[in-house]
C-alpha atoms as a PDB file:
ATOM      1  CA  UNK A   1      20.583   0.035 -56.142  1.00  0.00           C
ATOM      2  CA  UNK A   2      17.693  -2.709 -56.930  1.00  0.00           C
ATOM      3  CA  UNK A   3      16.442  -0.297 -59.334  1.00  0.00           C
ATOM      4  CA  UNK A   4      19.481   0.388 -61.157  1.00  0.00           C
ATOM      5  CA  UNK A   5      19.836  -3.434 -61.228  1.00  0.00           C
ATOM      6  CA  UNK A   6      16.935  -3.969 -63.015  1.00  0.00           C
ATOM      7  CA  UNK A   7      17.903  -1.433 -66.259  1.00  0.00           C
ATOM      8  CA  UNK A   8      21.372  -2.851 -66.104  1.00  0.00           C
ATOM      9  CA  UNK A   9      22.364  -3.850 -70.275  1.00  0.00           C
ATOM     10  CA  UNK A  10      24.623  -6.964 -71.213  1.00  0.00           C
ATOM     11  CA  UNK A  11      27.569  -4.551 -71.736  1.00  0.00           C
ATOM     12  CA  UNK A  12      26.824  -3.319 -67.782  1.00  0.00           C
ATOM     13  CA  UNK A  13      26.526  -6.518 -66.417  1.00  0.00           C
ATOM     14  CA  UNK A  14      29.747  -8.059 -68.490  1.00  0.00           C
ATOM     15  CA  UNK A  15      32.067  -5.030 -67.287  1.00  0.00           C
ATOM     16  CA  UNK A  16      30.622  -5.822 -63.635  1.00  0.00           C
ATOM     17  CA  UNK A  17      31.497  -9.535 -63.899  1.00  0.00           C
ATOM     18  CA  UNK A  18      34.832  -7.860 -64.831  1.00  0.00           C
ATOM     19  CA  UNK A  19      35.104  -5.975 -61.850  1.00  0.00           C
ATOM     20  CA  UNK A  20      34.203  -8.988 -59.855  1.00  0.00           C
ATOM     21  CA  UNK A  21      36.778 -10.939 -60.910  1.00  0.00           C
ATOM     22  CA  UNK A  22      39.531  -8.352 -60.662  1.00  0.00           C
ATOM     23  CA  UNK A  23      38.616  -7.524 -56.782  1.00  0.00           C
ATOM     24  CA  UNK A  24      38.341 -11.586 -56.577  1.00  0.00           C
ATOM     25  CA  UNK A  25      41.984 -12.252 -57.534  1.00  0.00           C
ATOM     26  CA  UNK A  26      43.022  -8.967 -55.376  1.00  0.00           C
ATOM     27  CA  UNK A  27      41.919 -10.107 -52.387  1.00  0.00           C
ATOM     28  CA  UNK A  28      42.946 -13.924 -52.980  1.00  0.00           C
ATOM     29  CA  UNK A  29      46.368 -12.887 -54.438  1.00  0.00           C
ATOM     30  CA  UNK A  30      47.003  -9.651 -52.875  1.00  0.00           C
ATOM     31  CA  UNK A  31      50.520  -8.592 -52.627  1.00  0.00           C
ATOM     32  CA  UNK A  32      51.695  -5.180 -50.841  1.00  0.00           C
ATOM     33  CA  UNK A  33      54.685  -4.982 -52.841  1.00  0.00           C
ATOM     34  CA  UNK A  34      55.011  -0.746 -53.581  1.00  0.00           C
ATOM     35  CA  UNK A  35      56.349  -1.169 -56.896  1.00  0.00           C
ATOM     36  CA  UNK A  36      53.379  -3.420 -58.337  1.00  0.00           C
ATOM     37  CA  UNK A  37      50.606  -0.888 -57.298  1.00  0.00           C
ATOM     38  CA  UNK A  38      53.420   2.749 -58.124  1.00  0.00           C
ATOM     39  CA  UNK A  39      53.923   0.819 -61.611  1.00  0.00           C
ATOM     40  CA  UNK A  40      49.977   0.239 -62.384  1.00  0.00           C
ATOM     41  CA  UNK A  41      49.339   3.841 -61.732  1.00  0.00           C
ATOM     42  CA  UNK A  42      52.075   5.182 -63.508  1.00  0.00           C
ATOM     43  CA  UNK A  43      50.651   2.755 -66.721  1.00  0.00           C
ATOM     44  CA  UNK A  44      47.552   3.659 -66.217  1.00  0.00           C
ATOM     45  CA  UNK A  45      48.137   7.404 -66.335  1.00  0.00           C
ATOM     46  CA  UNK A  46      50.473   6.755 -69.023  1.00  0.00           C
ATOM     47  CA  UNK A  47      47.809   4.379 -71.465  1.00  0.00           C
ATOM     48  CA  UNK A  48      44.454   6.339 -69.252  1.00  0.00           C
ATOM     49  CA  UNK A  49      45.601   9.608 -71.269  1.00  0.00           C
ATOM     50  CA  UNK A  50      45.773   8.586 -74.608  1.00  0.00           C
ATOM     51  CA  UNK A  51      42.951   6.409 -74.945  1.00  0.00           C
ATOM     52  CA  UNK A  52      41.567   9.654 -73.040  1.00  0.00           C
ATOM     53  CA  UNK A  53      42.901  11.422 -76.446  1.00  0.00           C
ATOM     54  CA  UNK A  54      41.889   8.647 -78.892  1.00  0.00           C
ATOM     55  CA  UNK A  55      38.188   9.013 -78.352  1.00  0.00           C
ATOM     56  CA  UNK A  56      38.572  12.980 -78.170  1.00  0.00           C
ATOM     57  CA  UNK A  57      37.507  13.046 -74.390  1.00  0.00           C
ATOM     58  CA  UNK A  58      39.127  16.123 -73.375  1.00  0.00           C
ATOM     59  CA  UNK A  59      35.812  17.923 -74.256  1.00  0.00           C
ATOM     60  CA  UNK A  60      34.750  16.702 -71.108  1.00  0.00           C
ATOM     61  CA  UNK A  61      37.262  15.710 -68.648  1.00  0.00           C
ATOM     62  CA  UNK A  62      35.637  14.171 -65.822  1.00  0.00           C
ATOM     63  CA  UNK A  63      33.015  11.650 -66.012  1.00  0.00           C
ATOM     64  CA  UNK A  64      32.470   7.747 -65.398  1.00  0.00           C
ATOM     65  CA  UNK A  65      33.609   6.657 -68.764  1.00  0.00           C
ATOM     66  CA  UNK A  66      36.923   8.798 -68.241  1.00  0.00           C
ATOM     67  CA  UNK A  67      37.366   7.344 -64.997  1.00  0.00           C
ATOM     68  CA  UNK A  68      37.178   3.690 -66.690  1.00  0.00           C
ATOM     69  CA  UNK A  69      40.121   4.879 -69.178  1.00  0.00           C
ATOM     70  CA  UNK A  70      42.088   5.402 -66.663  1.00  0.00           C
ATOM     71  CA  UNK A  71      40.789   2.307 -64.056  1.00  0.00           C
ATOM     72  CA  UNK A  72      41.543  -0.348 -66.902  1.00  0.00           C
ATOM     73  CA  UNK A  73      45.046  -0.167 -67.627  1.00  0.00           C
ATOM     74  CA  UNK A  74      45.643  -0.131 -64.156  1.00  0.00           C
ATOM     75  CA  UNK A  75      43.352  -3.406 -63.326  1.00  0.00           C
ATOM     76  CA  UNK A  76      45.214  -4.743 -66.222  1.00  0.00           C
ATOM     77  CA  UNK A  77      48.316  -4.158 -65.114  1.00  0.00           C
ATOM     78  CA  UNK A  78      47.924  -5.212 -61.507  1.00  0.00           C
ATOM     79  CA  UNK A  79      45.921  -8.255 -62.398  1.00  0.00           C
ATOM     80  CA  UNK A  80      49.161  -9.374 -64.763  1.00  0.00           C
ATOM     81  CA  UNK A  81      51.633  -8.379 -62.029  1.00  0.00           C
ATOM     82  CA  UNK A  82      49.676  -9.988 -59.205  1.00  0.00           C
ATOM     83  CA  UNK A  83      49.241 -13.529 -60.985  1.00  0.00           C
ATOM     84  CA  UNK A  84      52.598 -13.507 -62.554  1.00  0.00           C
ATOM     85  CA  UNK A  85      54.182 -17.108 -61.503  1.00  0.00           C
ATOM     86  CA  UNK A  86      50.591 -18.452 -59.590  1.00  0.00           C
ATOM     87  CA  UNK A  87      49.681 -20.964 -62.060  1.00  0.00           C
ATOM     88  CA  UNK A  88      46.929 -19.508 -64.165  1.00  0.00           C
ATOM     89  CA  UNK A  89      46.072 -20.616 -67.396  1.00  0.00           C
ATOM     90  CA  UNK A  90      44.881 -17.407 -69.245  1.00  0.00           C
ATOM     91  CA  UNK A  91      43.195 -15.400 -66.439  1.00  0.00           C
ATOM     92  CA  UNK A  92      41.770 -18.583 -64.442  1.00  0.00           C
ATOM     93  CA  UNK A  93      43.484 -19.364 -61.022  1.00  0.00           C
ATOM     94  CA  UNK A  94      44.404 -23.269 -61.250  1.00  0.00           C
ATOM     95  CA  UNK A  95      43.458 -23.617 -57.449  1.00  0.00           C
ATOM     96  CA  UNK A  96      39.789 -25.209 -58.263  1.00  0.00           C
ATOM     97  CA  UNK A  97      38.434 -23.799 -55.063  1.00  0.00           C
ATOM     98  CA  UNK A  98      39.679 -20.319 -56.054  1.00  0.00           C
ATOM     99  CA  UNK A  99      38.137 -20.370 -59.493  1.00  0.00           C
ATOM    100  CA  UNK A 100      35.123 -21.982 -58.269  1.00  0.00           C
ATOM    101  CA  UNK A 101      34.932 -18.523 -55.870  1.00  0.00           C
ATOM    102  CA  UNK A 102      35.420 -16.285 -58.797  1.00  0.00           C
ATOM    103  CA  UNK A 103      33.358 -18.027 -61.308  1.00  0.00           C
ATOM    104  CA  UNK A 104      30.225 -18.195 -58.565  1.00  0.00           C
ATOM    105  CA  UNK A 105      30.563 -14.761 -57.473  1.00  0.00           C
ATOM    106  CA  UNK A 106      30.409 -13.177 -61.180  1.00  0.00           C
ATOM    107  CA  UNK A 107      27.361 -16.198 -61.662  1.00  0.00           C
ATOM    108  CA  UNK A 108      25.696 -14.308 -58.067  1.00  0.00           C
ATOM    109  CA  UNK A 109      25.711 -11.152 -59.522  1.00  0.00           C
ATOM    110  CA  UNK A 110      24.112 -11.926 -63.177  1.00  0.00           C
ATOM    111  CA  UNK A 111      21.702 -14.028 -61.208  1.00  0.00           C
ATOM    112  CA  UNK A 112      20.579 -11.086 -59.462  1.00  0.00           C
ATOM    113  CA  UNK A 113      20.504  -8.771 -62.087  1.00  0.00           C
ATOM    114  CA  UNK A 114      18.536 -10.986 -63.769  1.00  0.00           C
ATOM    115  CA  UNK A 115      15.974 -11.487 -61.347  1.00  0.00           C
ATOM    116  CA  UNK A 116      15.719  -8.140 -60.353  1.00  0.00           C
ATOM    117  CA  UNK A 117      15.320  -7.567 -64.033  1.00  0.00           C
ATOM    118  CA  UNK A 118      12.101 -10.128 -63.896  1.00  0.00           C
ATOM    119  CA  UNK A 119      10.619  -9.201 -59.957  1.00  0.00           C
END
């Protein structure tokens, strides 16, 4: 892991701070409703397949930049759905202590990307 760390590029390390985020506002906004997580699949499948056809992927089916096609519109969709109604301006939570959380865990990681970059 350290070592894959260290050759990490901007692009990388911004989609990880994406990541971050996401799992950040699952687990502080997480809501078990069925229809929420059925509907984010069923949009992700749906928008996965043809941005899956839009870059002409079906060369190669399975890889990690497939699997992001298809794990986007569903973060996307599920992020929307589980901060519908919470206060959030844009994609910030406006409980301070939550957004603190988010914003230092995504500062964490690029902190130690960046030093295993230097070390």
């Amino acid at each position: 892991m350290g070592s894959k760390l260290s050759r990490m590029d901007f692009a990388t390390t911004v989609l990880c701070c994406y990541l971050i985020w996401y799992l950040g506002v699952v687990y502080l906004y997480f809501d078990a409703t069925r229809s929420i997580w059925l509907n984010s699949l069923g949009i992700s499948a749906i928008i996965g397949f043809a941005l899956l056809l839009s870059v002409g992927g079906m060369k190669r089916f399975w890889s990690w930049q497939t699997a992001r096609l298809f794990a986007m519109p569903f973060c996307v969709s599920s992020f929307s759905a589980l901060i519908k109604g919470r206060g959030f301006v844009l994609i910030f939570p406006s409980n301070t202590q939550h957004l603190k959380l988010l914003v230092g865990a995504c500062a964490l990681f690029v902190l130690v990307v960046q030093l295993r970059k230097r070390f």
